[in-house]
Structure formats: C-alpha cells, structure tokens
Protein backbone atom coordinates (compact mmCIF):
# COMPACT_ATOMS: atom_id res chain seq x y z
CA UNK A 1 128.37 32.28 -9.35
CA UNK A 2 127.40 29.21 -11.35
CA UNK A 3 124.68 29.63 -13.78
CA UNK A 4 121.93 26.77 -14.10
CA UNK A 5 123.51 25.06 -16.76
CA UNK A 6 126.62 24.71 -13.97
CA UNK A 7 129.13 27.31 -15.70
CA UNK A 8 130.43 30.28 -14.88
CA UNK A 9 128.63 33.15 -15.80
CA UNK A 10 130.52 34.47 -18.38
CA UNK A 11 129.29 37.13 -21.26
CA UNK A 12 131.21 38.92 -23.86
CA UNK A 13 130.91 42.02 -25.61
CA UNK A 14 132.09 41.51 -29.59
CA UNK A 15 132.62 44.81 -31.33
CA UNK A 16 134.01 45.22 -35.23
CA UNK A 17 137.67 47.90 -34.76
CA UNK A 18 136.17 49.28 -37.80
CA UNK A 19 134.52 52.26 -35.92
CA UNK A 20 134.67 53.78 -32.54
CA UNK A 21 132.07 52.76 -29.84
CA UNK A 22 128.83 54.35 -30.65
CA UNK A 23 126.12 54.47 -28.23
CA UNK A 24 124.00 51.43 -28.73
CA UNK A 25 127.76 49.42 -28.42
CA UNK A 26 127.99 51.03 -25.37
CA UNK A 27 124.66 50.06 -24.15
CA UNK A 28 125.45 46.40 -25.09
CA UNK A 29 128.76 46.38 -23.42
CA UNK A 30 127.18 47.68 -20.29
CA UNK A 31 124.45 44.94 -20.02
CA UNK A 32 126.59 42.20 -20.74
CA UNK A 33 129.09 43.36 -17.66
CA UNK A 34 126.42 44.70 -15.86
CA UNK A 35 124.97 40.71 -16.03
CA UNK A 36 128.33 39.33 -15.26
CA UNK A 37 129.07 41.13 -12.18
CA UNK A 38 125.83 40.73 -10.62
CA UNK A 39 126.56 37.11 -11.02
CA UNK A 40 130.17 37.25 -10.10
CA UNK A 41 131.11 36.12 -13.09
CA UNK A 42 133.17 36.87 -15.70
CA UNK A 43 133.45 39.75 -18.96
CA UNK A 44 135.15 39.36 -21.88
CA UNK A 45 136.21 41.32 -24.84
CA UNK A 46 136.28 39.77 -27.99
CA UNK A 47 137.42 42.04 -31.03
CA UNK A 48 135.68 41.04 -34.04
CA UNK A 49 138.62 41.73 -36.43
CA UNK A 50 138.09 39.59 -39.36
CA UNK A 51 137.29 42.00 -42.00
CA UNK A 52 140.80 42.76 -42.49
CA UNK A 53 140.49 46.03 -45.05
CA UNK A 54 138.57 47.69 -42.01
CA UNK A 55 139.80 46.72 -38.82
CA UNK A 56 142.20 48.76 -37.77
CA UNK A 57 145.24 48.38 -33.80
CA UNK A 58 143.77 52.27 -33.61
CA UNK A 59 140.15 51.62 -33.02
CA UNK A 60 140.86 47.89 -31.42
CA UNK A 61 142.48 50.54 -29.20
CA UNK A 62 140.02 52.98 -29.29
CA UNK A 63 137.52 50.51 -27.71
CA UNK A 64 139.57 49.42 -25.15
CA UNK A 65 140.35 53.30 -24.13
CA UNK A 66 136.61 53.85 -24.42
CA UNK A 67 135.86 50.93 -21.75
CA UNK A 68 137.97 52.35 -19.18
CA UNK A 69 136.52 55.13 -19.53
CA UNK A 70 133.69 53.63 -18.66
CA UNK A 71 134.87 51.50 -16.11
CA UNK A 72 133.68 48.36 -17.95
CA UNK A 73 137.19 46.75 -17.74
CA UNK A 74 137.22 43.19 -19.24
CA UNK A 75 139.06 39.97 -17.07
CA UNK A 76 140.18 39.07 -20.80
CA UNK A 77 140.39 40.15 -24.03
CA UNK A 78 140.77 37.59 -27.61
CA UNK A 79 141.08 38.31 -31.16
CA UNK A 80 139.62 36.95 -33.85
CA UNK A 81 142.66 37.19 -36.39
CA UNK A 82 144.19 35.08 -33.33
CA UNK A 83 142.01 32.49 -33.95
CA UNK A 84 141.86 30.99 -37.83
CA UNK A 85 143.21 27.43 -36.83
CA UNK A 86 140.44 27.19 -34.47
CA UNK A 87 137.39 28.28 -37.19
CA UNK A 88 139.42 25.96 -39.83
CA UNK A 89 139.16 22.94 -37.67
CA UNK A 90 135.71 23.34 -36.72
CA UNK A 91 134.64 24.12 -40.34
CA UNK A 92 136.33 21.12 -41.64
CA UNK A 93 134.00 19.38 -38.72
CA UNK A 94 130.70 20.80 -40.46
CA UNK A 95 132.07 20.01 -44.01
CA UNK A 96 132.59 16.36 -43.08
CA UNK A 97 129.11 16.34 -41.43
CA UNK A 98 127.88 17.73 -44.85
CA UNK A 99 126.78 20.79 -43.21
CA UNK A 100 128.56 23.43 -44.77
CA UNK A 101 128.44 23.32 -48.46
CA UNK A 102 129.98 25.47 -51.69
CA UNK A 103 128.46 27.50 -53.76
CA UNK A 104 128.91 29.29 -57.06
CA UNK A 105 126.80 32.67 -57.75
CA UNK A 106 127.87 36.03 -58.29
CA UNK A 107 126.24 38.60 -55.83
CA UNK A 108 124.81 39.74 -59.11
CA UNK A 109 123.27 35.85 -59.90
CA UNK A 110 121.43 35.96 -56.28
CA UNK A 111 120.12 39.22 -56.72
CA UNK A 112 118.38 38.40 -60.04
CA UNK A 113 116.93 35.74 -57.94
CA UNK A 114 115.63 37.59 -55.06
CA UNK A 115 114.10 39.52 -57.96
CA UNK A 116 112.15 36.64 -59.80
CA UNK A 117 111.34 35.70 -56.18
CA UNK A 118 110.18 39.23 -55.15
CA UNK A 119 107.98 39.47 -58.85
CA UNK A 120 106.27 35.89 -58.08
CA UNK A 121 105.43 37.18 -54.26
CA UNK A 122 107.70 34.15 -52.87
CA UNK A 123 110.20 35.17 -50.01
CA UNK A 124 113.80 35.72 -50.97
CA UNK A 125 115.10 32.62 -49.57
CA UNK A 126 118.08 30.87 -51.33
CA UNK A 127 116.80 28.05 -53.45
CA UNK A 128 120.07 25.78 -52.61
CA UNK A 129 120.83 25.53 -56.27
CA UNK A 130 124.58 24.92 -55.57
CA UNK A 131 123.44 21.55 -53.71
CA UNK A 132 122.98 20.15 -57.14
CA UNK A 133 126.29 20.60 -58.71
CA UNK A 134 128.26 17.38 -59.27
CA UNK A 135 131.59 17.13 -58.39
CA UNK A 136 131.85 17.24 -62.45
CA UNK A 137 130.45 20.54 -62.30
CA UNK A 138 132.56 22.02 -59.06
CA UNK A 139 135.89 20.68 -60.75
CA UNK A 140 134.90 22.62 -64.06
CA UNK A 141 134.40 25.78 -62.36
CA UNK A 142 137.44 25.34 -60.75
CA UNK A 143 139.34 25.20 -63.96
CA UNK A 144 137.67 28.15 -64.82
CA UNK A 145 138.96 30.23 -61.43
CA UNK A 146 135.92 30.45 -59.72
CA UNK A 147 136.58 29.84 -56.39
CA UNK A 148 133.17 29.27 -54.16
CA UNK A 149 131.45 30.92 -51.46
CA UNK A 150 130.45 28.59 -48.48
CA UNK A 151 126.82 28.30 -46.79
CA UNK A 152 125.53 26.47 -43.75
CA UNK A 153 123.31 23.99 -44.84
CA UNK A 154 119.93 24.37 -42.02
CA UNK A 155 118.20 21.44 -40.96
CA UNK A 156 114.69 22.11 -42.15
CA UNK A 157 112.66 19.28 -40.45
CA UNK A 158 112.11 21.16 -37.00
CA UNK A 159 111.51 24.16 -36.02
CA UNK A 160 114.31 26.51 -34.10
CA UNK A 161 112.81 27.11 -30.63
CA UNK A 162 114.51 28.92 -27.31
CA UNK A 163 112.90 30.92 -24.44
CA UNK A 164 114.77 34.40 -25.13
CA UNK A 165 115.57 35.87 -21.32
CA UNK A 166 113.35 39.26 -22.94
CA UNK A 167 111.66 38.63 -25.38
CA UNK A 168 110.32 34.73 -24.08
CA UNK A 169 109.58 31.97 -26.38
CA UNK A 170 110.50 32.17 -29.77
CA UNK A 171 110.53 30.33 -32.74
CA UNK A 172 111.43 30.72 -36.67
CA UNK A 173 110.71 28.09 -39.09
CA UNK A 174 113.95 27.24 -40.96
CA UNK A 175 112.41 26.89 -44.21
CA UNK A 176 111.32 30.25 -44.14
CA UNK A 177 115.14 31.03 -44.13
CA UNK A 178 118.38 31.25 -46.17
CA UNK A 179 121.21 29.03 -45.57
CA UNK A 180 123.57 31.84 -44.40
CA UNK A 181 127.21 32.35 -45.90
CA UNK A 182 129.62 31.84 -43.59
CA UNK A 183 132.74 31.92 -45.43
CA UNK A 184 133.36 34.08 -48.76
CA UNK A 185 135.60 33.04 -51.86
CA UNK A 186 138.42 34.63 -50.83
CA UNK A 187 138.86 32.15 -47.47
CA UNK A 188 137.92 35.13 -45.22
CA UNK A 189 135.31 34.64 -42.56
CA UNK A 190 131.63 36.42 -41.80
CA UNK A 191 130.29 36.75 -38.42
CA UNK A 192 127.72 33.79 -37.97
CA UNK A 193 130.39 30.77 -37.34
CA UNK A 194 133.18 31.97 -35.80
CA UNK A 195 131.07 33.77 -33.63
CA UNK A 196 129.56 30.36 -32.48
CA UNK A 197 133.20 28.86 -32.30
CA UNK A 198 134.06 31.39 -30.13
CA UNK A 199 131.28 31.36 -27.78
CA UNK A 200 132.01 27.33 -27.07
CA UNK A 201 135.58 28.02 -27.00
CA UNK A 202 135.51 30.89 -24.45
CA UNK A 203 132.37 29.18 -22.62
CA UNK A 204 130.15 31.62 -22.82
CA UNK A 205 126.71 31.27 -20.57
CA UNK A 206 124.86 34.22 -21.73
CA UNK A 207 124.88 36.77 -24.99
CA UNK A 208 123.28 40.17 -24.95
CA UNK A 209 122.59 41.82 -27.68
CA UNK A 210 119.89 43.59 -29.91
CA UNK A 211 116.63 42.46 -31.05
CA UNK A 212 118.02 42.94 -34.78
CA UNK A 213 120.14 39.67 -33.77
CA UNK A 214 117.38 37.48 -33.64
CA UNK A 215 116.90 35.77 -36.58
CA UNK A 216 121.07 35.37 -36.21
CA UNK A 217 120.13 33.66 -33.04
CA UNK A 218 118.24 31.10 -34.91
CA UNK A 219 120.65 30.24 -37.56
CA UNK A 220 123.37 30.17 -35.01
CA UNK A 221 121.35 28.04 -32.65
CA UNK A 222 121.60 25.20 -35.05
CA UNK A 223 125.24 25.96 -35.78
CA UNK A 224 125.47 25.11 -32.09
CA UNK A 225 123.91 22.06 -32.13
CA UNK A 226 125.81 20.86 -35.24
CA UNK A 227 129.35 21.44 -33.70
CA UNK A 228 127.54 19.43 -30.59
CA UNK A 229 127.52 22.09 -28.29
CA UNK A 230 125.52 23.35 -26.07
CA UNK A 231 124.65 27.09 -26.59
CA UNK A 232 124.38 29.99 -24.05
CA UNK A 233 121.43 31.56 -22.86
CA UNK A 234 120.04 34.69 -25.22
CA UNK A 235 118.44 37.93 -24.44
CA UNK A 236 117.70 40.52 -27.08
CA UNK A 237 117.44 44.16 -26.28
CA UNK A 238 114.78 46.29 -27.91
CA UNK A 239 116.18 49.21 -29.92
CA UNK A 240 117.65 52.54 -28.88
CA UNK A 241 115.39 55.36 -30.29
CA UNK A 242 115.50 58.86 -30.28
CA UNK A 243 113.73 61.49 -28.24
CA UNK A 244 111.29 62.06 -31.40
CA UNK A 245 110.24 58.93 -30.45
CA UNK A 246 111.32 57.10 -33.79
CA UNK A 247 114.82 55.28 -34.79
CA UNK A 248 117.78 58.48 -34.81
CA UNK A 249 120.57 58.39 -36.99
CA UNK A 250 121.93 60.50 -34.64
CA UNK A 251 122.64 58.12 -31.97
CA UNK A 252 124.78 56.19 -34.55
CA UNK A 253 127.43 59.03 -33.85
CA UNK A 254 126.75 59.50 -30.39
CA UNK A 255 130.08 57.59 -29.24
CA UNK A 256 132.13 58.47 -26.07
CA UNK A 257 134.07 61.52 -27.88
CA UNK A 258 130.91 63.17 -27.86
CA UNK A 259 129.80 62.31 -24.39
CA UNK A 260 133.19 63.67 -23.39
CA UNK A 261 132.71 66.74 -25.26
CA UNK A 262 129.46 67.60 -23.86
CA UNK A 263 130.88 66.71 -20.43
CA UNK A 264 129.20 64.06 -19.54
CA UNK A 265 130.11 61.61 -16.50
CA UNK A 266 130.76 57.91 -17.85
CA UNK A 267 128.88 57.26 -14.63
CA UNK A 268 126.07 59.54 -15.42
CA UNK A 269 125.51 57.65 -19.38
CA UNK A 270 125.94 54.29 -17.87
CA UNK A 271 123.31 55.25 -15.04
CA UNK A 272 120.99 56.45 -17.94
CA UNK A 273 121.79 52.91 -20.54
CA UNK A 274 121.48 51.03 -17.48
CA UNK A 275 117.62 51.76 -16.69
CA UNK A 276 116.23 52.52 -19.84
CA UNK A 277 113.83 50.46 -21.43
CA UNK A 278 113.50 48.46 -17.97
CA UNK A 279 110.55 48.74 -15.85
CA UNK A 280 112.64 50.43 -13.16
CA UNK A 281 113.00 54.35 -12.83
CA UNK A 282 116.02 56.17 -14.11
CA UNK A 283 117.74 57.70 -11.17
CA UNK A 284 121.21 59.02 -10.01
CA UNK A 285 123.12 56.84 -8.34
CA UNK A 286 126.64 57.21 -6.40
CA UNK A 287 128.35 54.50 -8.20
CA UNK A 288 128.27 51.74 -10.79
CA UNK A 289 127.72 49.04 -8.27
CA UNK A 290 124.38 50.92 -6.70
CA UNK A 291 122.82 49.60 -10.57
CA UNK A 292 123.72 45.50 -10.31
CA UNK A 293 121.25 44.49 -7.30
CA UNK A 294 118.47 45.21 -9.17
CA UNK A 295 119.91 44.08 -12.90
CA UNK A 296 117.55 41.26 -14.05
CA UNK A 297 116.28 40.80 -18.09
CA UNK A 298 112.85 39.91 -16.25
CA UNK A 299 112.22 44.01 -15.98
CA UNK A 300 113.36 44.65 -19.84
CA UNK A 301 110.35 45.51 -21.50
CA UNK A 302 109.90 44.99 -25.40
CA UNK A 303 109.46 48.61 -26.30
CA UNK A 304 111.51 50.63 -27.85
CA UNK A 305 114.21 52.59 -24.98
CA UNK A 306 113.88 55.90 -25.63
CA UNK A 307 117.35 57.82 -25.37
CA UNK A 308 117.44 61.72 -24.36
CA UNK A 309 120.28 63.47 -24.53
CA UNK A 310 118.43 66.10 -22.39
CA UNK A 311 117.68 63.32 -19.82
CA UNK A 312 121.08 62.32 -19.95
CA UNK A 313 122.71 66.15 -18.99
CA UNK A 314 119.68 66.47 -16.37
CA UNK A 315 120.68 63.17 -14.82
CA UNK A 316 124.25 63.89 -15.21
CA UNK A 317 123.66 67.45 -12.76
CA UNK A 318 121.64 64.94 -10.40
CA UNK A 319 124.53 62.95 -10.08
CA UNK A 320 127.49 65.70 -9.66
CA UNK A 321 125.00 67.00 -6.96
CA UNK A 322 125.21 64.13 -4.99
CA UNK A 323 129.23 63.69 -5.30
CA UNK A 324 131.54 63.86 -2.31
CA UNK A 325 134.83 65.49 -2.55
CA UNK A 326 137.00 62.66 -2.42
CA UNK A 327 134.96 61.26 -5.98
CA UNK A 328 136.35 64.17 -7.85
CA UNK A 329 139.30 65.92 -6.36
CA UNK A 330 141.45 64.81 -8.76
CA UNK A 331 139.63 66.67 -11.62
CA UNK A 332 138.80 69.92 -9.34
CA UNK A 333 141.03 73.12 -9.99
CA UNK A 334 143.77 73.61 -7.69
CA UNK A 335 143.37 74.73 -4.27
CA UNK A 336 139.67 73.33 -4.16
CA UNK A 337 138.81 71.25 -0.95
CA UNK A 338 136.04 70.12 0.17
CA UNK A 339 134.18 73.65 1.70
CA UNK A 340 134.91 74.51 -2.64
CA UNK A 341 133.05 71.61 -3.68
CA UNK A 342 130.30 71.82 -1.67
CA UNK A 343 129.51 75.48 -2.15
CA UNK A 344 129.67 75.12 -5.99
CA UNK A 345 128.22 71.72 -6.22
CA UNK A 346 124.89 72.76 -6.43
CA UNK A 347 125.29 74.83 -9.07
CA UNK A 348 126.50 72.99 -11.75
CA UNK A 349 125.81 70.89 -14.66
CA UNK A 350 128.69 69.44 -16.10
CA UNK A 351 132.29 69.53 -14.12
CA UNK A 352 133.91 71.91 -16.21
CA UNK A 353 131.75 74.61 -14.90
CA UNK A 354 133.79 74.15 -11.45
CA UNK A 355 136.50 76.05 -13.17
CA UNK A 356 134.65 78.83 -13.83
CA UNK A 357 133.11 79.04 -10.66
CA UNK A 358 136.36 78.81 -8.72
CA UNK A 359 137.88 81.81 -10.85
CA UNK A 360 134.86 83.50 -9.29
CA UNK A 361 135.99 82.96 -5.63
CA UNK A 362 139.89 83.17 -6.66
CA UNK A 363 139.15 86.24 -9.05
CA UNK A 364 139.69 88.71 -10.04
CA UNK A 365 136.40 89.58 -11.55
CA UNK A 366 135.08 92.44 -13.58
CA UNK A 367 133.33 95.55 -11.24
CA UNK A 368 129.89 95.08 -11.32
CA UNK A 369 127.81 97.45 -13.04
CA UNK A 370 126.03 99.61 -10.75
CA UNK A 371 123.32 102.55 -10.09
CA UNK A 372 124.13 105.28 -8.07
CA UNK A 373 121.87 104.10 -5.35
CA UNK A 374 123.53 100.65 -5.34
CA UNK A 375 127.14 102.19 -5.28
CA UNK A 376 126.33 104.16 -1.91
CA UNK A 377 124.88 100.71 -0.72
CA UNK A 378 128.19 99.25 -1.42
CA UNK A 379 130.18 101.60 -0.21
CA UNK A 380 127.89 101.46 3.10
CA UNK A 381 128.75 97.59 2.69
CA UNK A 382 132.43 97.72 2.23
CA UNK A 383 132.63 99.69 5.68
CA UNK A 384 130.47 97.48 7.69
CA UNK A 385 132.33 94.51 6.38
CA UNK A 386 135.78 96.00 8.02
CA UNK A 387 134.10 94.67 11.34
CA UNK A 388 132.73 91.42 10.43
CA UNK A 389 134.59 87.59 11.70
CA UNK A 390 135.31 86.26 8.44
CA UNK A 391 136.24 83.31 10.32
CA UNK A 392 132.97 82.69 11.76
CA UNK A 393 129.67 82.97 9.54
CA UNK A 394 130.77 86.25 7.91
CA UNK A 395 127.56 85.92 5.21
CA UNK A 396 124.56 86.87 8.08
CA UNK A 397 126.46 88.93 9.93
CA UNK A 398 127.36 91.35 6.85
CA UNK A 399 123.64 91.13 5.77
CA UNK A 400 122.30 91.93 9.04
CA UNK A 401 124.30 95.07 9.79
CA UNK A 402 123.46 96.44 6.08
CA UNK A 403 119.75 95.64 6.84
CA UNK A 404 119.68 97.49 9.82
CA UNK A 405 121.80 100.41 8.97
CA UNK A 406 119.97 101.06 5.17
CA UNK A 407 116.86 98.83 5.81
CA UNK A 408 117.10 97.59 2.67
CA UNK A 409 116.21 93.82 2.40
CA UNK A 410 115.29 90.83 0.18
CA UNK A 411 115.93 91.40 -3.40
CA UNK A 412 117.14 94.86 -3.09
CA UNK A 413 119.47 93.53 -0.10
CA UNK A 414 120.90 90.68 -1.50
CA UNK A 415 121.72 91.07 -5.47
CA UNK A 416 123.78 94.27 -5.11
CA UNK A 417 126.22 92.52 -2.87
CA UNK A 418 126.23 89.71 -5.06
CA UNK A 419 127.15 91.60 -8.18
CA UNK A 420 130.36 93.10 -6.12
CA UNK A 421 131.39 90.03 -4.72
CA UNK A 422 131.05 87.85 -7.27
CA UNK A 423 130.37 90.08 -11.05
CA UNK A 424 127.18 87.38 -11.27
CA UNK A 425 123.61 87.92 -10.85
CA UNK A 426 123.09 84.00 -9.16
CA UNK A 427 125.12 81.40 -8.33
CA UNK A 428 126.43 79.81 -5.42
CA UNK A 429 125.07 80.21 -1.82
CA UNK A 430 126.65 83.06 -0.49
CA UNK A 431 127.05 81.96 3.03
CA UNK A 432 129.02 79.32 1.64
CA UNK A 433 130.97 81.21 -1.16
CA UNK A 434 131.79 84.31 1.13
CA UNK A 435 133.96 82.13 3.44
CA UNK A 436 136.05 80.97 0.49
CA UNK A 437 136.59 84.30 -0.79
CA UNK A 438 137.63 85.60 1.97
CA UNK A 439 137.99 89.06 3.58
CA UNK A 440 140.84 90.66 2.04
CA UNK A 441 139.40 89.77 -1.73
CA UNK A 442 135.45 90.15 -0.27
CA UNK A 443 136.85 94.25 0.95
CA UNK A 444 138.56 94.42 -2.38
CA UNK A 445 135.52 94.07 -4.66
CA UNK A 446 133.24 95.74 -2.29
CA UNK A 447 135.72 98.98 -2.28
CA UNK A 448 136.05 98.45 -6.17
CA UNK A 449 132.29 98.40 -6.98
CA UNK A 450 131.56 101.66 -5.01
C-alpha cells in the first residue's frame, strides 16, 4: 500500500550490535513491522554498526536470531559499515552548502562552558565559537595535530514544526538548541546524519521510535531538508515503565534470553508490547496477524505504558489456553496428540509444564500417601475399575460405582482417587486424563496405593 506521500510504506528498525535486544528494542521493532504489514509494506533492518570498538558479527547476529524468534523477519537487512561512501558524499554536499562546519574544543573546553552557562542560568547551548576561526587559525591547529570535530550548522530563522503521528503538533525553536556533532575527529560517524542518509537512501515513509528521540527529530528534520529531501512521517512512543509505576532499570535487561528463560511465548510478549500504552485492551490473541487490523498511532496515548511482567505470564497462560494442537506439536513431548493437549492445556502456565504433566499420565509416579480409610477406598476402587470400558468414558463410570458401593462423594470421593492415579492433589480434568492413562497403568496405581 502506498502511503500519502505516494511511497511505499516502508519502516525500519535501527539497533546498535553493541548489546542484545532489550525490551523497549523489542517494543520498537514490533511497532515499526507491526505498521508495515498493516500497510503491506515493507520492514527493514538496519544495523547501526558504526561505533566500531563496540559493535560486534555476535550480537549483529544476536538480533537477527532474536527477530525470528519473534517472527518479526525483515524483507532486507543494510549495514552501516557498508555504507561510508554514501555518508562521505552526502557530507561533502552539506560542507559545500556551508552546513556542516569544524570545530576545535576538547570535551573538557565544552564542559567548562556548559558550566559558565549553567552558573549565569543561560541554557547549555553551544555558542558556535568555532564559526569564527579563520582559515589562519584552522591551518595553525592543524600544524599543531588537532584534528576537528564536525557540527551541523541549524538554520535558526524558523522554527522546526511537524505533526508527530502521537504526540501531534510539535515544535522546538532552533535557537534554543546545539548544533549537534555529527562526525568526531577521528573521521568516525554519530547517529544524527547517517541516520538521515539512510532513511532517503532506503526510502523510508515512517520512523517509530521513543519519545526520548524527539528533540533528534528536530535536528534531523532540518538535516532533511538541507540534503533536499523529503523526510518520513514520525511517531514517538511514550516510555516503557515498570509495574511500580516509575522508569525500571530492570526492563533494560529484560531482553529475549530472559523471556525465554521464564518461558514465555514470543507471541504472548508481542501480544502484551503490542497493546500497551494504546487505548485498546490487552488480550490473547491466536496469532500475530489477529493484532494489525486494529494497529493505528491514533489509539497511542501519551502516558507512560506500563510493563508487568506478571501481566505478561498471566497473558502468556491465556494464550497457551487457547492453542490448538497443530500450533505446538512440535514442542510437545513425544507421544502427545491432540486428546494430551487438550486435557493438560488448561492447566498450565508456561509450555514446559507439559512435560511434567505428561510424565504424570506416562508415569510412573510416587504412591500416594494415604490413611487407612482412604487405602480400603482404593482398594474398593482398584476392584471396581477391573469392570469399567476404558474405551468409553471410563472417568463417570469408575466414580459412579465407588459412590454407590461406599457412598462416599464430592471431596471425599474425588481426591483419594486422584492422589493414586496421578501422586497430585489437582490438576488436569480427570475425565480427560483417565483416558490417556489408560487401564493397565490406571489398575497399576490404584493396586499400588492400597
């Protein structure tokens, strides 16, 4: 689908290989496909791999392992380190438009600034000294080895203005601002420009990000418009927070090893990031696609999203409730079909729990633990249960001859058999786990428990 300003929809998702996918990245990622597919459009990844100390093939591959997982899969994938002739033609554009420009101070030079600043109650904003060196002055400092630092030079007589697709219209006064560095002494890159470079090269329609971007947005918006392009669309997210209701450090190392850990369902966390901080209820859904007909920014509210890892393992039981066979039956134990599934479905919270359920039906299980009044129960049980159609509904019919031949019922009925069938006080229906045990293990336990 074509978006308004007749493009492709296309978004991208930009992580640093520095780190593994935490869980705010993995929100991001997830809107920006999430918008893509519900326009037919297009995903990308882009690796942000410039800072060459920290980026690392391991992590770049790390991310991409932690998308499938997800099932965000991207129809490309570009490197930055692929890309320096690109950002070195398009800088030497700016620098002949006199919009990039050099300068000279030590880290330690601006922050004595930002200090005088800070003591006379002015804003740290760079005062654009450098703009008054002569080329006398630059040549001398190049004798002397410094090598400069290079800022984007902002065009103060206008204010930035764009309609944010969350947030609405916004608009930063350029004064008020720092001419960012884009490009340190040693030649390598920060994020502002070749971020924009990118985004007109791979024709990007629409970023999604967080609301800590924005002031990016506006110095990037005029980066745009100096390399005489027109930029995408741009909708900042509010923040993830933590259930105490304030910003967790926590969620900075809640990443995909730890949702896999804790046994979570990628589609159960992406249900969960999809809804939150939207005005539309968090619910389980069958698959991905059951969360892109309602996607639109217009029901992202400005609030904080509050993320619950308790939420998260309730929603993640709603969803394995809901689960046919033919979803999962490639993680289920062996020997599970569908009459396994269903009986032990409702009964768990996480998958791995199937495997300890299914020991239960396959055994063999510890003898329960039982009073003398409960073992001649059994014992009464274990004979009646000789008689019963296994093959039929064995469950009722066992429990109505032991009701009429003791008169025992409810509670008193019920849990004793339990315990010698399965060694558990709860768990599965019975009528349902009784036919996968089966008689000769069922008259086993009985005859053991007695």
């Amino acid at each position: 689908m074509l978006c308004a300003c007749g493009m492709t929809v296309t978004t991208r998702f930009a992580p640093s290989p520095t780190g593994r996918l935490h869980v705010g990245n993995i929100r991001a990622a997830l809107h920006n496909w999430m918008h893509a597919r519900h326009h037919g459009g297009r995903f990308l990844l882009r690796l942000d791999d410039t800072d060459a100390e920290r980026s690392t093939e391991a992590f770049a591959q790390g991310i991409r392992d932690d998308l499938a997982w997800l099932g965000l899969v991207p129809d490309a994938e570009v490197r930055q380190s692929d890309r320096g002739a690109l950002y070195e033609a398009r800088f030497a554009e700016l620098r002949a438009a006199g919009r990039v420009y050099p300068a000279y101070e030590t880290a330690q030079e601006l922050d004595l600034k930002r200090k005088v600043q800070a003591g006379r109650g002015l804003p740290p904003v760079y005062d654009r000294a450098a703009l008054s060196l002569t080329e006398a002055d630059q040549a001398r400092l190049a004798a002397e080895g410094v090598a400069p630092h290079w800022r984007f030079r902002l065009d103060h007589s206008a204010p930035i203005l764009w309609h944010d697709l969350i947030r609405g219209e916004q608009r930063l006064d350029p004064a008020l601002l720092s001419d960012p560095v884009i490009r340190r002494a040693d030649g390598s890159w920060l994020y502002m420009l070749p971020s924009v470079i990118d985004d007109i090269d791979m024709a990007v329609t629409h970023v999604v990000r967080g609301e800590d971007h924005v002031t990016n947005t506006g110095l990037q918006l005029q980066m745009f418009e100096a390399l005489g392009a027109t930029p995408p669309a741009f909708a900042h997210e509010a923040l993830l927070t933590g259930a105490e209701g304030k910003l967790s450090k926590r969620l900075g190392s809640l990443g995909c090893d730890a949702f896999r850990e804790a046994e979570i369902e990628p589609l159960a966390l992406l249900a969960l990031l999809a809804r939150i901080g939207t005005s539309d209820p968090v619910e389980p859904v069958a698959n991905v696609e059951a969360l892109l007909h309602a996607f639109d920014f217009a029901r992202f509210g400005r609030a904080p999203a509050r993320f619950d890892m308790d939420e998260l393992k309730a929603l993640n039981a709603r969803i394995l409730h809901m689960l046919h066979h033919d979803d999962v039956a490639d993680r289920l134990p062996a020997g599970m079909d569908a009459d396994g599934w269903h009986a032990i479905r409702p009964n768990i919270a996480t998958l791995a729990e199937v495997r300890d359920w299914w020991a239960v039906v396959e055994g063999p299980i510890a003898p329960a633990a039982l009073d003398e009044s409960d073992r001649a129960f059994i014992a009464t049980a274990a004979h009646l249960a000789e008689g019963v159609d296994f093959a039929a509904d064995p469950w009722p019919a066992l429990t109505t001859l032991l009701k009429d031949e003791t008169g025992r019922k409810g509670r008193a009925l019920f849990l004793p058999l339990r315990r010698a069938l399965t060694g558990r006080d709860h768990g599965p229906d019975m009528a349902a786990l009784l036919p996968l045990i089966g008689r000769t293990r069922a008259l086993e336990r009985l005859r053991a428990a007695n």
